[in-house]
Protein backbone atom coordinates (compact mmCIF):
# COMPACT_ATOMS: atom_id res chain seq x y z
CA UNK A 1 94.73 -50.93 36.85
CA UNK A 2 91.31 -52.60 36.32
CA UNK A 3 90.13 -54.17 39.97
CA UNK A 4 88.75 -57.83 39.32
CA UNK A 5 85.56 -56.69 38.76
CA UNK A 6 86.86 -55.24 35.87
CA UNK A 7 86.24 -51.55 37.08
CA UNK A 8 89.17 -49.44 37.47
CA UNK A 9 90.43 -49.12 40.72
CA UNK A 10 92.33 -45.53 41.36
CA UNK A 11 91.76 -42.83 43.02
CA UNK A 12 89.38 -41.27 40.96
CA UNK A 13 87.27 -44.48 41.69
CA UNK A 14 84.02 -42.33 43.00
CA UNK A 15 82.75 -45.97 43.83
CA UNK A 16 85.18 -46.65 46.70
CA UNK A 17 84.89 -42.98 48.86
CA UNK A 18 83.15 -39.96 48.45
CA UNK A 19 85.08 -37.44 46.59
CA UNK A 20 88.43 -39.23 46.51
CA UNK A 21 90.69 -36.75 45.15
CA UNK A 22 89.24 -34.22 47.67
CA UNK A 23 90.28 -36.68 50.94
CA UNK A 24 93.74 -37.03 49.25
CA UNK A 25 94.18 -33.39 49.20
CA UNK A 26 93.05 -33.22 52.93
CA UNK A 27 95.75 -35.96 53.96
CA UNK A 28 98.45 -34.44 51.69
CA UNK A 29 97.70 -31.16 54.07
CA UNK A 30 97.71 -33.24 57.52
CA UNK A 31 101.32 -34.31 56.31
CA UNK A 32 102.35 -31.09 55.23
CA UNK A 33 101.35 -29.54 58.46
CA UNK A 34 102.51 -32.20 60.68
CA UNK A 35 105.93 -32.23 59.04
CA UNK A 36 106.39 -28.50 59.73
CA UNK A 37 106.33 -27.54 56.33
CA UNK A 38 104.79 -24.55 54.07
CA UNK A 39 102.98 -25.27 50.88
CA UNK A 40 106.01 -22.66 49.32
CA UNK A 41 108.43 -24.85 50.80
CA UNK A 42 106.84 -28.29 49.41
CA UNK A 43 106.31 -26.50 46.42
CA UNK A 44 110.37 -25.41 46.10
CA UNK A 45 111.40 -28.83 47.17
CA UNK A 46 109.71 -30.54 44.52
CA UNK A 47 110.76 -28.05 41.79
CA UNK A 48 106.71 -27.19 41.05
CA UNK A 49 104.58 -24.28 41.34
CA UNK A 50 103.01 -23.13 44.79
CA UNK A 51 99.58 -23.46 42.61
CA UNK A 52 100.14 -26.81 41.77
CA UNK A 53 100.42 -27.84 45.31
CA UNK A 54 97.65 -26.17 45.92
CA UNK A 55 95.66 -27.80 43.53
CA UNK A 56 96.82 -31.30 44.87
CA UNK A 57 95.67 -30.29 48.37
CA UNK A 58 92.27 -29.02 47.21
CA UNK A 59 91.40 -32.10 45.47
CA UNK A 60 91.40 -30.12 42.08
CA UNK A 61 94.15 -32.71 40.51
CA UNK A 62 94.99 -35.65 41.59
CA UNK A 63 98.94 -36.63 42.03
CA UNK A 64 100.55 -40.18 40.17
CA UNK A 65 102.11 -42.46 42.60
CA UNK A 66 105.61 -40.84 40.85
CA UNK A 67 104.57 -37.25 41.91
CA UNK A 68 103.22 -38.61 45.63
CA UNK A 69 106.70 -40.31 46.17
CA UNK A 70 107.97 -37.57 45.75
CA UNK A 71 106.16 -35.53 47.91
CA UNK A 72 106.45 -37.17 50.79
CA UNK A 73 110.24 -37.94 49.69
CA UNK A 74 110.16 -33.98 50.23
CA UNK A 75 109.11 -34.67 54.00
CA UNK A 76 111.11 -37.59 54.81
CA UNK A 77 108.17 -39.47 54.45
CA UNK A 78 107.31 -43.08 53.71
CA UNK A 79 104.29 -43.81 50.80
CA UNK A 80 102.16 -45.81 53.90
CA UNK A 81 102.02 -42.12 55.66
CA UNK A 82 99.25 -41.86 53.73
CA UNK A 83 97.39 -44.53 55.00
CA UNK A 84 98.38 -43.21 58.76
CA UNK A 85 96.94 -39.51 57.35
CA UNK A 86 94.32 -41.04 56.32
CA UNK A 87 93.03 -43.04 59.36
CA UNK A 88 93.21 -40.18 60.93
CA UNK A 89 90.89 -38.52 58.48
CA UNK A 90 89.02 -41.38 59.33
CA UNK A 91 88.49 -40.77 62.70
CA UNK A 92 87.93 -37.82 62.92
CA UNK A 93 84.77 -38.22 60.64
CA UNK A 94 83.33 -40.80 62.98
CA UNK A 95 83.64 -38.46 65.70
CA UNK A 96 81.77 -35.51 63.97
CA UNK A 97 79.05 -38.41 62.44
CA UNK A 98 78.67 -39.49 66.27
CA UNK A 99 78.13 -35.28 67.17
CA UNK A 100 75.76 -35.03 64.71
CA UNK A 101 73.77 -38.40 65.58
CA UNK A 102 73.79 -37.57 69.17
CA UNK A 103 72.05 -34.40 68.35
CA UNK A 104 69.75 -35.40 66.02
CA UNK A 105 68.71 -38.26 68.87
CA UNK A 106 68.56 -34.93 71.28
CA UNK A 107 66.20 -33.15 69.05
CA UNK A 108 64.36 -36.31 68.01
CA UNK A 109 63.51 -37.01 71.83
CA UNK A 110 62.48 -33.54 72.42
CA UNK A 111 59.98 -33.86 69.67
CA UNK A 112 58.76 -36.82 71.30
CA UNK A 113 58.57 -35.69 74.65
CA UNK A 114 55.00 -35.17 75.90
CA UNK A 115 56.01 -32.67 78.13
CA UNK A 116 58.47 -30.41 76.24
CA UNK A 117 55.69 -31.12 73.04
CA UNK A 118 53.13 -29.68 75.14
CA UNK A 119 55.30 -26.67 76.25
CA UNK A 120 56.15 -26.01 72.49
CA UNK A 121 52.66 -26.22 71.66
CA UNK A 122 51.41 -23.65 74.17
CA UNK A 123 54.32 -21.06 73.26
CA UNK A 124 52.78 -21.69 69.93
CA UNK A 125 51.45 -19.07 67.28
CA UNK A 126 48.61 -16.74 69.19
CA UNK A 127 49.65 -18.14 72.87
CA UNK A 128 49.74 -15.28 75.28
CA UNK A 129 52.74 -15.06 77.11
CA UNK A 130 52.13 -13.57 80.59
């Protein structure tokens, strides 16, 4: 379904996330898990091969709306679980942007620290240690 900037707007719409199909696949396993299931037994539910489960959750394919439904129809799950999966998803990539900020700021004011600069500099190449 073009968007109304005429672009189509799906999930293989690079445009709107990184790697779309592969953050689908990593909600699809959040729900699996947190429902209690196996990928065998998502797999049998659905009537598919294990591999083609698989394939969802790695981001290799990417499911229709049809195929999601049913899914999460497997799981006793409503379509908008996605959008709770992914929030979380969501979160939790804030959290590990925020870990990796605060230790790049760590390592930035090191490097800008006169005194730990100077002890860097005389541990340097030919310093003598005693």
């Amino acid at each position: 379904m073009p968007a109304p900037d005429g672009r189509r707007s799906d999930l293989r719409d690079s445009s709107r996330c990184p790697r779309p199909a592969e953050r689908l696949g990593k909600t699809l396993v959040i729900l699996r898990i947190a429902t209690g299931f196996t990928l065998e037994e998502i797999a049998a539910a659905w009537g598919v091969r294990n591999e083609t489960i698989r394939r969802y959750e790695e981001g290799e394919l990417v499911p229709g709306l049809k195929a999601l439904q049913a899914m999460l129809g497997a799981q006793d799950l409503p379509l908008m679980a996605l959008e709770d999966a992914g929030d979380f998803l969501d979160r939790i990539d804030a959290a590990r942007e925020a870990e990796r900020a605060a230790k790049r700021e760590t390592t930035d004011s090191r490097a800008n620290d006169p005194e730990t600069a100077s002890d860097t500099l005389a541990e340097g190449p030919g310093s003598v240690q005693s």
